[in-house]
Protein backbone atom coordinates (compact mmCIF):
# COMPACT_ATOMS: atom_id res chain seq x y z
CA UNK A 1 0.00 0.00 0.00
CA UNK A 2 1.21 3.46 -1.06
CA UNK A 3 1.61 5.63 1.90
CA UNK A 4 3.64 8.81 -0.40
CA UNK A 5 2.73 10.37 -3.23
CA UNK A 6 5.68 11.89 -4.85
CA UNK A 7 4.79 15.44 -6.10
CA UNK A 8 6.37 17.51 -8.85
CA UNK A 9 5.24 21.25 -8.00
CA UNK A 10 4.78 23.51 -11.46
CA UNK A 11 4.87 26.91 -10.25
CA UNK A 12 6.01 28.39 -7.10
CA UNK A 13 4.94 31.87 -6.80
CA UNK A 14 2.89 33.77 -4.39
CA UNK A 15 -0.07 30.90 -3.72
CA UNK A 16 2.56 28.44 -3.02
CA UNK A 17 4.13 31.18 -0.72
CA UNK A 18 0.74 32.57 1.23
CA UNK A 19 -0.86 28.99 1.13
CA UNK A 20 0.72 25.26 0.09
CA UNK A 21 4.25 25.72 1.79
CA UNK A 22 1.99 25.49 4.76
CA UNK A 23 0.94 22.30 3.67
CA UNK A 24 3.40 20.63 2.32
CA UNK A 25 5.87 20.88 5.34
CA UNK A 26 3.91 21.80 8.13
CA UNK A 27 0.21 20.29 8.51
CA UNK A 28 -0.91 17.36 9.27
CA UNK A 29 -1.69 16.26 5.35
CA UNK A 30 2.57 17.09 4.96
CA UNK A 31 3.25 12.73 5.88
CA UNK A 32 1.50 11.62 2.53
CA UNK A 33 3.37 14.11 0.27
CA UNK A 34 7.13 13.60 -0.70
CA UNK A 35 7.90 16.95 -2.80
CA UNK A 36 10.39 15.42 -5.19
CA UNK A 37 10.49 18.53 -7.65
CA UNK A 38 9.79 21.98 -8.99
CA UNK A 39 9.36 23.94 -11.97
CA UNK A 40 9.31 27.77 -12.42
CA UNK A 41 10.85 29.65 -15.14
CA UNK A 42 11.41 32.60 -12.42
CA UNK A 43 14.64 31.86 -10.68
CA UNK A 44 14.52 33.10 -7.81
CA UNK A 45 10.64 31.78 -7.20
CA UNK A 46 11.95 28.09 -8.00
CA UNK A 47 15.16 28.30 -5.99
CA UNK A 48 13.17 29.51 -2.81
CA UNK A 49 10.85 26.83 -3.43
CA UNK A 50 13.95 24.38 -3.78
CA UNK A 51 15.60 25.28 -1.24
CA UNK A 52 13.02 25.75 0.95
CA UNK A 53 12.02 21.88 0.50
CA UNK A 54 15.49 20.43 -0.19
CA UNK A 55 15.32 19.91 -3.57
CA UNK A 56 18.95 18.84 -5.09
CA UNK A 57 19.87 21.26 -8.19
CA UNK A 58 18.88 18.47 -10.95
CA UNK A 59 15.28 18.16 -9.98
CA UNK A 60 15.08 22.09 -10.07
CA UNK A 61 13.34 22.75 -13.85
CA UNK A 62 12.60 26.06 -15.91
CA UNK A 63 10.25 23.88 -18.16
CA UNK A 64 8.02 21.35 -16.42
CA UNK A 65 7.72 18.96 -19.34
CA UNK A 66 10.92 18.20 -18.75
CA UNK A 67 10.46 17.75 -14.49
CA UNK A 68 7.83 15.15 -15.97
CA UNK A 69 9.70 13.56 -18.54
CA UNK A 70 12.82 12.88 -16.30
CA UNK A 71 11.56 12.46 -12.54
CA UNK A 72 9.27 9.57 -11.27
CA UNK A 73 6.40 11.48 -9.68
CA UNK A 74 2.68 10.58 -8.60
CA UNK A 75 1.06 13.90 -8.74
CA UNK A 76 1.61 17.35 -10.27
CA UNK A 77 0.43 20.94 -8.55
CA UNK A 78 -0.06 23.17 -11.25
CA UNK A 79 0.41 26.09 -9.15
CA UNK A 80 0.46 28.41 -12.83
CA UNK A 81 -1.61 31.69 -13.00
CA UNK A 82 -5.12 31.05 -13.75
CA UNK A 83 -4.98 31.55 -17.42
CA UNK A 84 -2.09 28.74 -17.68
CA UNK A 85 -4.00 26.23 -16.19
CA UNK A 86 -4.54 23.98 -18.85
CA UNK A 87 -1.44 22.99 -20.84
CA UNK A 88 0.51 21.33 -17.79
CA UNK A 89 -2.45 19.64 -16.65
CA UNK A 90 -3.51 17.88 -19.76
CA UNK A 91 0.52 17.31 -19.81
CA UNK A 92 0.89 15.81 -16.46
CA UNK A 93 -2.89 13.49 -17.20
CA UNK A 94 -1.47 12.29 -20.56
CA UNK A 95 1.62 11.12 -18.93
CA UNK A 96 -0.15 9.11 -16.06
CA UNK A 97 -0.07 11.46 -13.22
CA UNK A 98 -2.38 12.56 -11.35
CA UNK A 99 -3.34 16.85 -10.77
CA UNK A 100 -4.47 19.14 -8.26
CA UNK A 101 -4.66 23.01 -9.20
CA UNK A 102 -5.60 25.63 -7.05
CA UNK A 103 -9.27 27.99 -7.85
CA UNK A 104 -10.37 28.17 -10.76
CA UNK A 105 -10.38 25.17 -13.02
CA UNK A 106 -9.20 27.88 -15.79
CA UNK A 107 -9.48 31.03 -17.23
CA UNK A 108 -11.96 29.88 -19.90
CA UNK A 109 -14.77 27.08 -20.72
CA UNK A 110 -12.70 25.92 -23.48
CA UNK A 111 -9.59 24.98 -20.93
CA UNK A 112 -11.80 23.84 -17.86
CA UNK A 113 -13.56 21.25 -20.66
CA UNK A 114 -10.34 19.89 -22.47
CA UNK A 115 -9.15 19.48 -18.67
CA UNK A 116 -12.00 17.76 -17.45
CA UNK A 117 -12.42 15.47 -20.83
CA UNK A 118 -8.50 14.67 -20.38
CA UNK A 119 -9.11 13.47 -16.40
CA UNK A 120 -11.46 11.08 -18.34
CA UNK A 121 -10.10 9.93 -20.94
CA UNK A 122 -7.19 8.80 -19.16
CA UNK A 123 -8.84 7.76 -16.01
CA UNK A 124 -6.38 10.00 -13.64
CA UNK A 125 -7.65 12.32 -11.13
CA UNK A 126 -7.99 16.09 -11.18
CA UNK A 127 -8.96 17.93 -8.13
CA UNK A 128 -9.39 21.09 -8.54
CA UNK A 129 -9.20 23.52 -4.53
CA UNK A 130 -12.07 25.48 -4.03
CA UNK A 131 -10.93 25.69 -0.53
CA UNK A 132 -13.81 27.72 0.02
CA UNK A 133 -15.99 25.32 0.03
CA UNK A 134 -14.06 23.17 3.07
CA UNK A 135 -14.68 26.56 5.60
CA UNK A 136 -17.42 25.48 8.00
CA UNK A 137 -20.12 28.15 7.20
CA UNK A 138 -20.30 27.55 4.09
CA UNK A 139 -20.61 23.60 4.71
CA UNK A 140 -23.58 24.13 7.29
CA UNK A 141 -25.20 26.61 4.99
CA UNK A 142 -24.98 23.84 1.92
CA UNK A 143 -26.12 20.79 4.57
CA UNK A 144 -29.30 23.24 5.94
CA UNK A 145 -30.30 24.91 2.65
CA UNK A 146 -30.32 21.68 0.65
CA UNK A 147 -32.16 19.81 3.37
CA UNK A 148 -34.91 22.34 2.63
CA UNK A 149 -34.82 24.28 5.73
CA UNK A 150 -35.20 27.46 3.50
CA UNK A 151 -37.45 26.73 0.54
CA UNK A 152 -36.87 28.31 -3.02
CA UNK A 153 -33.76 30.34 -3.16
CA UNK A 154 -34.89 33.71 -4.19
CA UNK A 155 -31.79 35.67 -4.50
CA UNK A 156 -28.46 36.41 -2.84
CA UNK A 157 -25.79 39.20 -2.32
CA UNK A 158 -22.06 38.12 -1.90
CA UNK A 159 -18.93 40.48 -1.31
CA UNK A 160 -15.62 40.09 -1.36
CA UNK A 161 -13.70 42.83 -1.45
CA UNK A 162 -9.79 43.52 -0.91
CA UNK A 163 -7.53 46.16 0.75
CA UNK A 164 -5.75 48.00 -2.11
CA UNK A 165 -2.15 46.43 -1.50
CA UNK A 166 -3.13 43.61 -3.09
CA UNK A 167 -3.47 44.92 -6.11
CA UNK A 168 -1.50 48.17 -5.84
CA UNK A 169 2.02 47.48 -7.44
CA UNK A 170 3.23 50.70 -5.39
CA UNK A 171 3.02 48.78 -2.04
CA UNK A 172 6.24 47.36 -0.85
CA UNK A 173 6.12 43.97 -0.03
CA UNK A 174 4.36 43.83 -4.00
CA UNK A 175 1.35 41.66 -3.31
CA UNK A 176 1.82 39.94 -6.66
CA UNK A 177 4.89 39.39 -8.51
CA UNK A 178 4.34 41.63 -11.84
CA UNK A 179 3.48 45.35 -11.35
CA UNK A 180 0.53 45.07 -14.00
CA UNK A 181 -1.63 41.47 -12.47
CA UNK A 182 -4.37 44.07 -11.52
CA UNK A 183 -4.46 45.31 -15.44
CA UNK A 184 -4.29 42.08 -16.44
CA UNK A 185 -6.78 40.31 -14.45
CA UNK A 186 -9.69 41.48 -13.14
CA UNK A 187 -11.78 40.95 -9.68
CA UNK A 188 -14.04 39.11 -11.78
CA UNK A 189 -11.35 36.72 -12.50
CA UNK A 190 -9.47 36.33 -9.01
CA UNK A 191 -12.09 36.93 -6.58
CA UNK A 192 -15.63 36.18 -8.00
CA UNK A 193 -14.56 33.12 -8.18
CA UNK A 194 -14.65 32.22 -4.33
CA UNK A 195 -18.24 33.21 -4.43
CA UNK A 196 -19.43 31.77 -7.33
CA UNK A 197 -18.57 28.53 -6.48
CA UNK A 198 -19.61 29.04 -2.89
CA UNK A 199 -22.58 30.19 -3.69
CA UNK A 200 -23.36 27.21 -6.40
CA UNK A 201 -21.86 24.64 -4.31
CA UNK A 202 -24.96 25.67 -1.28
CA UNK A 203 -27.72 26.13 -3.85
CA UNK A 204 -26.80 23.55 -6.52
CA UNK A 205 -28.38 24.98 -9.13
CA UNK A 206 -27.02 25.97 -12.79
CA UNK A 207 -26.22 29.69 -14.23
CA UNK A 208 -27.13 30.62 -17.36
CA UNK A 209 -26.42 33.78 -17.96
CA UNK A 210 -24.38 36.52 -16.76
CA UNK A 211 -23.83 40.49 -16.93
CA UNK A 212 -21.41 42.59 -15.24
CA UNK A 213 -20.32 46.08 -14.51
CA UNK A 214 -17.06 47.55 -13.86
CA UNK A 215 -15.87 50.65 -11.85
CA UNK A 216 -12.17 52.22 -12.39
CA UNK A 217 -11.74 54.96 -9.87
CA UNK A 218 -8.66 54.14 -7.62
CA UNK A 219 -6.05 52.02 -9.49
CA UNK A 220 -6.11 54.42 -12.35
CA UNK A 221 -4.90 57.34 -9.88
CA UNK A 222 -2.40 55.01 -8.52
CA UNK A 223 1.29 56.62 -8.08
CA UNK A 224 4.21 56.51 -9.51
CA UNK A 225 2.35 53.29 -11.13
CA UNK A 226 -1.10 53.48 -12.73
CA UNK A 227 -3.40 50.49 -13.10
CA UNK A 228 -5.66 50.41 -15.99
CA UNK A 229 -7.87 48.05 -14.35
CA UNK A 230 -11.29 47.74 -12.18
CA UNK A 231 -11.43 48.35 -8.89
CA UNK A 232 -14.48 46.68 -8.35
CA UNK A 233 -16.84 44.31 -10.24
CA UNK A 234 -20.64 43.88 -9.41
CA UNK A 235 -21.31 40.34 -11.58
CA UNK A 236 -24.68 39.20 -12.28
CA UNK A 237 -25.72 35.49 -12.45
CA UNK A 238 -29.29 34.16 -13.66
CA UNK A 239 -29.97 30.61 -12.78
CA UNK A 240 -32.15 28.18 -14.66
CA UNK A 241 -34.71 28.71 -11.67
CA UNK A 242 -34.92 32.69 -12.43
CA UNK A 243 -33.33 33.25 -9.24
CA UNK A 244 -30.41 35.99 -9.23
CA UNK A 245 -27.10 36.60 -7.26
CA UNK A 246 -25.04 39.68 -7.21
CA UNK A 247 -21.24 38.74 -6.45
CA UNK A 248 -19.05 42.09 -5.78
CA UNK A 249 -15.48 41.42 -5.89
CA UNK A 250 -12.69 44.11 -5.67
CA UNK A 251 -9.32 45.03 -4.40
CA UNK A 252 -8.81 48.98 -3.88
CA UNK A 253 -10.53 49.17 -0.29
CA UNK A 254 -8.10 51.14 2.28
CA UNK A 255 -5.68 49.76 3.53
CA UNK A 256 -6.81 50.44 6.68
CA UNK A 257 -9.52 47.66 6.88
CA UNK A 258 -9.61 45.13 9.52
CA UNK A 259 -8.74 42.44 7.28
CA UNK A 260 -6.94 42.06 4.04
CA UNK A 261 -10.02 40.45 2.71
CA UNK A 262 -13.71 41.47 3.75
CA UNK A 263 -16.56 39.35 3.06
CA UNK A 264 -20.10 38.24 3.12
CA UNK A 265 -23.03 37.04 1.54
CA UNK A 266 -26.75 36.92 1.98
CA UNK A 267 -29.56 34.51 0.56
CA UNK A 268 -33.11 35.34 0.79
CA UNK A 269 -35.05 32.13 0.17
CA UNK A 270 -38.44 31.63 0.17
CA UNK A 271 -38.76 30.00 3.62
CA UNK A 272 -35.79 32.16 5.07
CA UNK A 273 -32.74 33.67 5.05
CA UNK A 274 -29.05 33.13 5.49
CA UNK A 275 -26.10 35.84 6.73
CA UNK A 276 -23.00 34.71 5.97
CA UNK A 277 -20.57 36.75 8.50
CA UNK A 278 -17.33 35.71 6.50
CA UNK A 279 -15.33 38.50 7.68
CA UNK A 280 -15.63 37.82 11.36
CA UNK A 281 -13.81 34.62 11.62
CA UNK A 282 -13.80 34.80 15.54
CA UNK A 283 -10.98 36.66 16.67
CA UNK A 284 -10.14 40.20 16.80
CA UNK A 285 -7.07 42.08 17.78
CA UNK A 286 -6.63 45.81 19.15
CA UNK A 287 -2.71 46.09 18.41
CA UNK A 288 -0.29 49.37 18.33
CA UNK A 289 -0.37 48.23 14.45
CA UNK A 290 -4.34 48.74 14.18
CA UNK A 291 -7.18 46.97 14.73
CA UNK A 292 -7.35 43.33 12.76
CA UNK A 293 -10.07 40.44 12.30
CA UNK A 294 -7.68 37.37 12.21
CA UNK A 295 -8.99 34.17 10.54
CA UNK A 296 -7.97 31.45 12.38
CA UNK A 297 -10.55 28.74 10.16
CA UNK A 298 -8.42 29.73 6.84
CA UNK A 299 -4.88 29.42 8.61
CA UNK A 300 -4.36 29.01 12.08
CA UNK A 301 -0.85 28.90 13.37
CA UNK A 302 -0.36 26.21 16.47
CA UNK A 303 1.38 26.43 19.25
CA UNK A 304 3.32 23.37 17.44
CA UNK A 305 4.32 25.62 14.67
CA UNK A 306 1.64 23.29 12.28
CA UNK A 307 -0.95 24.71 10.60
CA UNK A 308 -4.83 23.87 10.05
CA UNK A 309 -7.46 25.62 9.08
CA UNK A 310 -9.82 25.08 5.65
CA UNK A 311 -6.99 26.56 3.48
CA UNK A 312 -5.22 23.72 4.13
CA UNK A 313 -7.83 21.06 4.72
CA UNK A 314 -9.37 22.03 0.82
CA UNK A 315 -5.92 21.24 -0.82
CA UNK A 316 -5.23 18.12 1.89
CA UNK A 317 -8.31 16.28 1.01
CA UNK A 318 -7.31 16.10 -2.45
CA UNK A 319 -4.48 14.86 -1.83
CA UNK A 320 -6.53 12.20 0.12
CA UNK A 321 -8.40 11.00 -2.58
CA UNK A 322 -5.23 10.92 -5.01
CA UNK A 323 -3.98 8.32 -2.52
CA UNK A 324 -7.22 6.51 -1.93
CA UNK A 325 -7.13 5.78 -6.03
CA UNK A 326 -3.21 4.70 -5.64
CA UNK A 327 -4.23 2.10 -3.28
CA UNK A 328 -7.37 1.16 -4.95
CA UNK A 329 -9.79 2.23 -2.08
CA UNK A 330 -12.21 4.73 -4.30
CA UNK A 331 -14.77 2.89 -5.89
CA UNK A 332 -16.38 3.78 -9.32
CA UNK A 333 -18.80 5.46 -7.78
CA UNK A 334 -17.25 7.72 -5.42
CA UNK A 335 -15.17 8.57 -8.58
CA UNK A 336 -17.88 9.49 -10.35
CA UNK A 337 -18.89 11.74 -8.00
CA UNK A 338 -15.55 13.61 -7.99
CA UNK A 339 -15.91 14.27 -11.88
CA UNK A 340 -19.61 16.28 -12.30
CA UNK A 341 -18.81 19.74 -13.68
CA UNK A 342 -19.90 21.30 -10.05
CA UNK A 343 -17.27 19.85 -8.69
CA UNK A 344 -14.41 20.27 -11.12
CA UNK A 345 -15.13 23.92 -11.30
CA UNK A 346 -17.03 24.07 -14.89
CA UNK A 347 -20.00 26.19 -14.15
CA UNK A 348 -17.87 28.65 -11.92
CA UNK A 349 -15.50 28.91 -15.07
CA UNK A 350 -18.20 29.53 -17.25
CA UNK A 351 -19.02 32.39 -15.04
CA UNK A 352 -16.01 33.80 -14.68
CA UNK A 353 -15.23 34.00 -18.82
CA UNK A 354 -19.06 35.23 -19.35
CA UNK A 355 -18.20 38.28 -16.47
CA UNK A 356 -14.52 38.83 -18.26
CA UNK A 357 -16.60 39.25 -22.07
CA UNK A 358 -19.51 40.85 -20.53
CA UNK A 359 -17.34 43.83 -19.57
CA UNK A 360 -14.86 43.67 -22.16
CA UNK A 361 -17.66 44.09 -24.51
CA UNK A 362 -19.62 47.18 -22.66
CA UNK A 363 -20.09 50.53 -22.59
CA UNK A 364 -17.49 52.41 -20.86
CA UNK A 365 -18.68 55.76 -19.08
CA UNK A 366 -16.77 59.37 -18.96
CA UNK A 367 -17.36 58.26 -15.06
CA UNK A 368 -15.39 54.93 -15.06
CA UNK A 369 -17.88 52.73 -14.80
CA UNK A 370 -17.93 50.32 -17.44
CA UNK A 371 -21.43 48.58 -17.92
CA UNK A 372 -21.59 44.88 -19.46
CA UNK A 373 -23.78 43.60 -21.81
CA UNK A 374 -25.86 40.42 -21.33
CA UNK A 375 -24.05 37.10 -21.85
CA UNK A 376 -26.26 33.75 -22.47
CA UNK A 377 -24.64 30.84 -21.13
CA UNK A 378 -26.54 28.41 -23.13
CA UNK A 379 -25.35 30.21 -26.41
CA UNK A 380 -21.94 30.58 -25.09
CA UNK A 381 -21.31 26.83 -24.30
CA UNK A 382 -22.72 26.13 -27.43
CA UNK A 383 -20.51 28.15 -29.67
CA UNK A 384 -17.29 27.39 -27.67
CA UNK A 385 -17.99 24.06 -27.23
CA UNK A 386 -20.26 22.56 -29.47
CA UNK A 387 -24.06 21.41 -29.14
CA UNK A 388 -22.87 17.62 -27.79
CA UNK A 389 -20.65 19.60 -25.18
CA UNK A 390 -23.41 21.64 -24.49
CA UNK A 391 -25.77 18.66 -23.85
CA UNK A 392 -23.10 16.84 -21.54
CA UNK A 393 -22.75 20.56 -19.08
CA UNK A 394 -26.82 20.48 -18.99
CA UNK A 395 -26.98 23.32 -21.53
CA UNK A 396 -28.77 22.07 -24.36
């Protein structure tokens, strides 16, 4: 019985430095994982990495088709920017290994299906960590709301909404590695997605179609480097039941906030409603450095120097289930139930691209706002993917 997976890491930049380091060496998931290798074209992002793991020089790669090709792994992380999902994962699949990737499956529907259809045709597993979904709130909203405690959901407001260093390429430590990520990619793209698939994942029920609307005030002002990006994003999302969500994502909040992420949602259902408090985790500190809501249930720090907490248990699990396949102890169905397009990530991909072309295709204001046409989800999957595709994702 295999009790290590050996794990070739692709990518080693700031999610492998906020989040996985944590659980690779220090948590209690860190026994079943043997990091044998990394790949990262940045130097100095894949010699941190190496060193900080104790990686000898020769398993240290610029390209990762060659870390495949030459070392004798189990599993890849494709720890890539969004957008770069998809070529190293149907890589690492068609070689015989198995994938994780962090939130979201990809940047478009065409990359999140060619993933998913590649996980089946060669019978390895992709896990895909929505870590969101592992945080306890949003598991005992999902268990009571689809027991029927609430009725009908009606509608819902999420928000998640960042202080501006995370996005301001001014701020020293730089959030993110390249001064222009916030130009590049939107809220829509690195923050809608948390509550898009939190939100789908309680109410289990399928978008189809999407509008958005975009507001530049802050990053544009930014000194001595401008951002010509959004600051915040108010998305949209139509479900098949004519129910409606509004997801706000941003990142230009002040930096003065209590926490470097503040969040919420609210569903109003026909029977009831649910508050999501997401940005009062449980503690809060009154420091000479300001006043902080710390989040123990994403990372929490033990006295042991380990760390827990549903940012690491989201990732960990997958990990779980790689192994449980290794050793034969997943049946077909369980399997099956790992590989719907809810869980891999499809219909929170679809949203994402539909917010992305809904703006890029709007009317922009004198004001900076930007507003979004209409996108139909149906149509969309259709003409990206084809009509059988569009059958097989339930949007015939």
């Amino acid at each position: 019985m295999k009790i290590k997976l050996r794990i070739g890491i692709i990518g080693a930049g700031s999610v492998v430095r906020e989040i996985y380091q944590h659980l690779y060496f220090r948590s209690s998931y860190s026994p079943m994982l043997e990091i044998c290798a990394v790949a990262d074209p940045n130097e100095q992002f894949r010699n941190w990495f190496g060193d900080l793991a104790g990686i000898p020089a020769e398993r240290r790669f610029t390209d990762y088709q060659e870390m495949i090709a030459k070392v004798k792994l189990d599993a890849v992380q494709v720890n890539t920017p969004d957008h770069l999902h998809c070529a190293p994962t149907v890589a690492a699949l068609n070689a015989g290994l198995d994938v994780v990737v962090p939130k979201p499956t990809a940047a478009t529907l065409k990359d999140a299906h060619l993933m998913i259809e590649t996980a089946k045709k060669t019978g390895r597993y992709l896990g895909v960590d929505f870590h969101k979904r592992e945080d306890p709130r949003i598991k005992e909203a999902e268990a009571r709301f689809q027991s029927g405690r609430y009725g009908t959901f009606q509608a819902a407001v999420f928000y998640m909404v960042d202080k501006l260093n995370i996005a301001d390429p001014n701020h020293s430590p730089r959030f993110f590695a390249s001064p222009n990520f916030a130009e590049k990619n939107t809220p829509a793209s690195f923050l809608t997605v948390h509550m898009a698939d939190a939100l789908m994942k309680i109410i289990n029920l399928v978008p189809v179609q999407v509008s958005a609307r975009g507001y530049s005030h802050k990053l544009p002002s930014l000194k001595p480097i401008a951002v010509n990006g959004y600051d915040l994003v108010d998305t949209e999302v139509l479900f098949d039941t004519g129910a409606v969500a509004h997801l706000i994502t941003g990142w230009a909040i002040p930096n003065s906030a209590w926490a470097n992420t503040v969040q919420s949602g609210r569903l109003i259902c026909s029977d009831g409603l649910i508050d999501l408090a997401l940005d009062m985790p449980g503690l809060r500190e009154i420091h000479a450095d300001g006043i902080f809501e710390v989040n123990p249930l994403f990372k929490n720090f033990e006295k042991d120097k380990s760390v827990t907490g549903y940012g690491i248990s989201g990732p960990g699990r997958l990990y779980q289930q790689i192994l449980a396949q290794h050793n034969g102890q997943m049946s077909a169905t369980d399997r099956a139930g790992l590989m719907t397009p809810m869980i891999l990530g499809f219909h929170t991909a679809l949203v994402l691209e539909a917010a992305e072309k809904s703006l890029a295709a709007g009317q922009r204001l004198t004001t900076g706002a930007t507003l979004g046409t209409v996108v139909d989800l149906r149509q969309l999957v259709a003409n990206e993917l084809g009509d059988i595709a569009a059958k097989e994702y339930g949007y015939a």
